[in-house]
Protein backbone atom coordinates (compact mmCIF):
# COMPACT_ATOMS: atom_id res chain seq x y z
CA UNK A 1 -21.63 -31.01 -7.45
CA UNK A 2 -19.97 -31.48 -10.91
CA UNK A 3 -15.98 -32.52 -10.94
CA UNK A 4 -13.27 -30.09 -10.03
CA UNK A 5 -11.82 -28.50 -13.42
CA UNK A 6 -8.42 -30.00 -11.32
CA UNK A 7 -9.81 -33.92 -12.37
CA UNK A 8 -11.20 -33.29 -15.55
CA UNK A 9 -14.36 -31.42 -15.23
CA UNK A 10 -15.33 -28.52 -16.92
CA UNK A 11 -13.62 -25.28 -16.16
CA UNK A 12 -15.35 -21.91 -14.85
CA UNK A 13 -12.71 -19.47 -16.76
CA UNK A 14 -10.65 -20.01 -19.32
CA UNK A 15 -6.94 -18.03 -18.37
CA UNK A 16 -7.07 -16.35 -21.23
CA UNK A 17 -10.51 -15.01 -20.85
CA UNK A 18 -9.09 -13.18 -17.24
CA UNK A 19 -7.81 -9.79 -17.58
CA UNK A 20 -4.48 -8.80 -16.82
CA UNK A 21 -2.74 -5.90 -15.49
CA UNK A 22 -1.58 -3.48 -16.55
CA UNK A 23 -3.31 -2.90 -19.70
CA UNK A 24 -0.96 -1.25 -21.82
CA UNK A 25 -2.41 1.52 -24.65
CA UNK A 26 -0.18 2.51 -27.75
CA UNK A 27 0.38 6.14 -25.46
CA UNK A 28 1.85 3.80 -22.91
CA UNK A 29 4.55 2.29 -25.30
CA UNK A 30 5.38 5.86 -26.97
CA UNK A 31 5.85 7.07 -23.34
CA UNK A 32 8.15 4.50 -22.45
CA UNK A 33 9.79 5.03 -25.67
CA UNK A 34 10.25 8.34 -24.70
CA UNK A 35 11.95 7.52 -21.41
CA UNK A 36 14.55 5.44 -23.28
CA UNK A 37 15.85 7.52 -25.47
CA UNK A 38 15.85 10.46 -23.85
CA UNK A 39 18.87 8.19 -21.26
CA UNK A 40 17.28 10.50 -18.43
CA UNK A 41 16.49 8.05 -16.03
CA UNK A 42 16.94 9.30 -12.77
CA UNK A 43 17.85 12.42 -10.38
CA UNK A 44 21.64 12.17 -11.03
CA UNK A 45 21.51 14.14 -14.00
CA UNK A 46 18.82 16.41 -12.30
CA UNK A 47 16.60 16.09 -14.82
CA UNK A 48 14.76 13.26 -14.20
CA UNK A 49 11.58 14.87 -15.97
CA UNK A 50 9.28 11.15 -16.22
CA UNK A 51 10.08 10.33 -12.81
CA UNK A 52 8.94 13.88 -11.49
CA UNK A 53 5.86 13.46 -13.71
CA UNK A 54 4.72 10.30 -12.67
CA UNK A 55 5.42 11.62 -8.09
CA UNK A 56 3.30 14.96 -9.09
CA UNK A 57 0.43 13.28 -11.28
CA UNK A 58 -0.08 10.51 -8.42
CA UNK A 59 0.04 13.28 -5.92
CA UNK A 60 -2.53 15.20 -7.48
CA UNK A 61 -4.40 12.19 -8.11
CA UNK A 62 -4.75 11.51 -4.04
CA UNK A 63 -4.87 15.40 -3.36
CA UNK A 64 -1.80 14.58 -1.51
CA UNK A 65 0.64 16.74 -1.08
CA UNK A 66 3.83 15.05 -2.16
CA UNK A 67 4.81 11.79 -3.97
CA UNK A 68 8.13 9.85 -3.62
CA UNK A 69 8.85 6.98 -5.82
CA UNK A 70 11.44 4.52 -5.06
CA UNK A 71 12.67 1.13 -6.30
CA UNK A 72 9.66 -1.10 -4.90
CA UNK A 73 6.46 -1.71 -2.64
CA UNK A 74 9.02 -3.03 0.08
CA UNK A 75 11.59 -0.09 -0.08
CA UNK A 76 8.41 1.81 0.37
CA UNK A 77 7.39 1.19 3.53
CA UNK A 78 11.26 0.88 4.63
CA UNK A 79 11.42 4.90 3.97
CA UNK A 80 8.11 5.10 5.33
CA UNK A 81 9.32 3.53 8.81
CA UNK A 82 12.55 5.81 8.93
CA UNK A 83 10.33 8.96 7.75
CA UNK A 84 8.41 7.56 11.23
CA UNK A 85 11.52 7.37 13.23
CA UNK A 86 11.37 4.27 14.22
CA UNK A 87 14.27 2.69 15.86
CA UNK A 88 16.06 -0.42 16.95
CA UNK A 89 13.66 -2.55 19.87
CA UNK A 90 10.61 -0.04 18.26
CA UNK A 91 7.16 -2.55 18.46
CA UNK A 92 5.25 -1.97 15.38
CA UNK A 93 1.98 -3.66 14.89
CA UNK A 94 1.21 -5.23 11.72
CA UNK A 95 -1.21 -8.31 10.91
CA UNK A 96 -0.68 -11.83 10.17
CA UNK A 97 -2.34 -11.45 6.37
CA UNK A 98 0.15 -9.74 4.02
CA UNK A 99 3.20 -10.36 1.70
CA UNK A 100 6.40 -10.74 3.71
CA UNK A 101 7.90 -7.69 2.61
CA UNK A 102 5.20 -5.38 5.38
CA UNK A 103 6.88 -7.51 8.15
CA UNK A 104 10.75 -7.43 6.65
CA UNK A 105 10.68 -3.68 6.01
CA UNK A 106 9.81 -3.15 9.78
CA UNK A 107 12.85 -6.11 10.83
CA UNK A 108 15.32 -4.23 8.65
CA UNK A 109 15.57 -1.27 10.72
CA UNK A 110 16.09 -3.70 13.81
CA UNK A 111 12.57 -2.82 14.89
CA UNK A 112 10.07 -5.60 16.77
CA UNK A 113 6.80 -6.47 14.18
CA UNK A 114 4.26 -7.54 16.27
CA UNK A 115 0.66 -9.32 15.06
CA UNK A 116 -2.61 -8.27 15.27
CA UNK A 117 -5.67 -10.30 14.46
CA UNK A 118 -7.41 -9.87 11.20
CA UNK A 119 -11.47 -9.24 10.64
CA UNK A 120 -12.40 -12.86 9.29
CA UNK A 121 -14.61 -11.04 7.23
CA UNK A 122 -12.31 -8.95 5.21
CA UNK A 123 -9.58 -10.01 6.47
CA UNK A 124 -7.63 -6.91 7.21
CA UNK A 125 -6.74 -5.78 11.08
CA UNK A 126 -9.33 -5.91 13.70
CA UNK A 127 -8.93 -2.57 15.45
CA UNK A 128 -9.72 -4.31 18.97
CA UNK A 129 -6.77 -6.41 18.38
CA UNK A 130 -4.80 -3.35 18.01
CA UNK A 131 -5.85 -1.85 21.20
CA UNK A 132 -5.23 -5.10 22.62
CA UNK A 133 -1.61 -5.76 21.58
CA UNK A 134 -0.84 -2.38 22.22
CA UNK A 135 2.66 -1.31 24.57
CA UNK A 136 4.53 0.84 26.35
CA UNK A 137 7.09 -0.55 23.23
CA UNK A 138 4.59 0.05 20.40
CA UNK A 139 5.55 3.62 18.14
CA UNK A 140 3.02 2.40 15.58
CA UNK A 141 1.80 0.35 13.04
CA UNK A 142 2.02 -0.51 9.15
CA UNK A 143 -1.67 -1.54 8.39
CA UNK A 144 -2.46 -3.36 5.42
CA UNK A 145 -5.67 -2.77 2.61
CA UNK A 146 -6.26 -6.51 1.14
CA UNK A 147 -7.40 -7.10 -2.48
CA UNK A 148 -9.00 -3.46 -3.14
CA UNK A 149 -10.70 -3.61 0.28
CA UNK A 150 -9.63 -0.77 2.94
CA UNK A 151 -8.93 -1.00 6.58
CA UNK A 152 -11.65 0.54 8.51
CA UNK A 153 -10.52 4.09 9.17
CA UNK A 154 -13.80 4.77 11.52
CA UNK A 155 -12.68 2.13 14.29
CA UNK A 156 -8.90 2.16 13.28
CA UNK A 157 -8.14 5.64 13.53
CA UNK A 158 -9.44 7.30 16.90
CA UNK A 159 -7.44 4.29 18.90
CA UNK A 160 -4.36 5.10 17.00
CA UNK A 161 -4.67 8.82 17.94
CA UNK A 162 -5.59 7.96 21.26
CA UNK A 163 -2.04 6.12 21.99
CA UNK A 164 -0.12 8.21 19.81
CA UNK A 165 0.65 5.80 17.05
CA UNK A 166 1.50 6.42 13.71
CA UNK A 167 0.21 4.81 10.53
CA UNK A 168 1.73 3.50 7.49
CA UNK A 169 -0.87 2.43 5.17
CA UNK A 170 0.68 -0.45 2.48
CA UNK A 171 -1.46 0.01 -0.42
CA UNK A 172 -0.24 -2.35 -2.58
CA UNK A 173 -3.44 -4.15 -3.06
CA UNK A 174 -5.37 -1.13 -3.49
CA UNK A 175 -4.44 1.84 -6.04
CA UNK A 176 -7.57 3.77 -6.39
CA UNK A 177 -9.53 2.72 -3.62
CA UNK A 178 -11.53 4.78 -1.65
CA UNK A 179 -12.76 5.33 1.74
CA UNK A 180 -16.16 8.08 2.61
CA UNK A 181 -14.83 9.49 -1.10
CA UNK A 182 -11.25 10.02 -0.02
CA UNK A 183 -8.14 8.31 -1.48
CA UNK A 184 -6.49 5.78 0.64
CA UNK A 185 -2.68 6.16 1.35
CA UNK A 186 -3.84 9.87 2.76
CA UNK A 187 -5.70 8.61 6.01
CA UNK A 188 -2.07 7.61 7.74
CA UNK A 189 1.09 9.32 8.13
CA UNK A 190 2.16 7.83 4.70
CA UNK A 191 0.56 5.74 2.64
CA UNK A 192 2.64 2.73 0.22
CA UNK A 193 1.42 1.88 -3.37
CA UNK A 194 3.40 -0.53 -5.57
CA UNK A 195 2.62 -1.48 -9.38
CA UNK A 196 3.93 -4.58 -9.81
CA UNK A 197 2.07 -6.62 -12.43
CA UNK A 198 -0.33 -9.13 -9.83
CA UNK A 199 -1.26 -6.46 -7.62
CA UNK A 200 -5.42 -5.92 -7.72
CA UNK A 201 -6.54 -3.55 -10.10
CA UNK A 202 -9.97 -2.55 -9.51
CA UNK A 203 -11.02 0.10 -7.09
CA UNK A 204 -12.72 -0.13 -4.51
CA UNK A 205 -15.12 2.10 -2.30
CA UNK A 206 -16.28 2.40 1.37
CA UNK A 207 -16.56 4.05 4.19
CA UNK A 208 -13.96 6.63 6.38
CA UNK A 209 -13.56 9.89 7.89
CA UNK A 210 -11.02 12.39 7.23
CA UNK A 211 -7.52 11.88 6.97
CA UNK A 212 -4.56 12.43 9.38
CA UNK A 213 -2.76 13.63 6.73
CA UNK A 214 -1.78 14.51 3.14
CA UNK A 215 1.30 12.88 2.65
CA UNK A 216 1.46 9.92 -0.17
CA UNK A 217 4.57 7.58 -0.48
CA UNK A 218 4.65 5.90 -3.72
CA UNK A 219 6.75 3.08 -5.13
CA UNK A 220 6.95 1.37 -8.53
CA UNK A 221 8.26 -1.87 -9.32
C-alpha cells in the first residue's frame, strides 16, 4: 500500500479537480440580479414574485401539490413538526446518523427525539428498529435520506401506517432523488429539502411504492 497523501504520498484528487455545488450559469447571476433590484424580497409587500416562482417550480417538479420555502433546512422540519401537531412530551423517532439540526427541530417544540438504529449498509433507519422503539408516546418520526440514498419506503412505510405515525422526510442530502420513479419528499406527510452549498448533488434512484401524500416542504439556505 503506497503512503497516505496525509504523509507525503501521492494524492488521489486534486481539490480543485472536485466539483462543487451549485454550479452557477450566467441565467443564474441575471436572475439574482433581477431579485435585487427589483427590492421585492419577500411576502410583506405581497409581491414576492421570485419567491412564489421558485415554491411553484419545485412543486411541479415533485408533482407535489404545494411548496413552502422558509429561512433554512432546520426551520424546515420545525414547521414540518408543528404542521404534524406535535406537542410538548410528543416521542418522535429519528436516527443516530444526521446533522444536529433533525434532532434540535424536534427538542424545540419541547418534544422527546428518540433513536433508531441505522442499516450499516446505507446507513439510514432500519425499519425493525422503528417498530422496535415504537410507544404509546411516539406521534411519529422525522426520517432521514443520507448522501442521495433514500430510506426504504417498501419496509418503512406499511409499519408507520400500521401505528399511525406520521413522516417527515429531511431531504437535505437528496434533491432529486428518486424512489420506484417517484420524487422523494412526497412519500411522507412532508418532505424537507435545503440548498445549502455542501449538501449532495447528484440524484439518486431506487426502489418505493406510492406515496402517502403530495405535500412538499421546501427550505433554502
Amino acid at each position: 500500500m503506497s503512503e497516505l497523501a496525509l504523509h507525503g504520498g501521492p494524492k488521489a484528487a486534486d481539490a480543485l479537480e472536485i466539483p462543487t455545488w451549485p454550479q452557477t450559469r450566467e441565467q443564474d447571476r441575471e436572475n439574482v440580479l433581477d431579485a435585487l433590484e427589483s427590492g421585492e424580497w419577500c411576502r410583506n409587500n405581497g409581491n414576492a414574485q421570485w419567491v412564489e416562482r421558485f415554491e411553484d417550480e419545485w412543486a411541479e417538479y415533485h408533482e407535489a401539490e404545494h411548496a413552502i420555502a422558509v429561512a433554512n433546512g432546520t426551520v424546515a422540519i420545525q414547521v414540518a413538526l408543528r404542521m404534524c401537531d406535535v406537542r410538548p412530551g410528543d416521542e418522535v423517532l429519528l436516527p443516530p446518523y444526521t446533522f444536529i439540526a433533525t434532532g434540535s427541530a424536534i427538542t424545540a417544540l419541547g418534544a422527546v427525539p428518540k433513536f433508531v438504529d441505522v442499516d450499516p449498509e446505507t446507513y439510514n433507519v432500519d425499519p425493525a428498529s422503528v417498530e422496535e422503539q415504537i410507544t404509546d408516546k411516539t406521534v411519529g418520526m422525522v426520517g432521514v435520506h443520507i448522501a442521495g440514498y433514500p430510506m426504504n419506503f417498501d419496509e418503512l412505510l406499511p409499519v408507520l401506517d400500521e401505528h399511525d405515525l406520521f413522516l417527515v422526510e429531511d431531504a437535505a442530502h437528496a434533491q432529486g432523488t428518486e424512489w420506484r420513479g417517484k420524487k422523494i419528499g412526497t412519500f411522507g406527510d412532508v418532505g424537507t429539502f435545503s440548498f445549502q452549498e455542501t449538501k449532495s448533488s447528484p440524484p439518486a434512484r431506487a426502489a418505493s411504492s406510492s406515496p402517502t401524500t403530495n405535500c412538499s416542504q421546501s427550505a433554502a439556505t
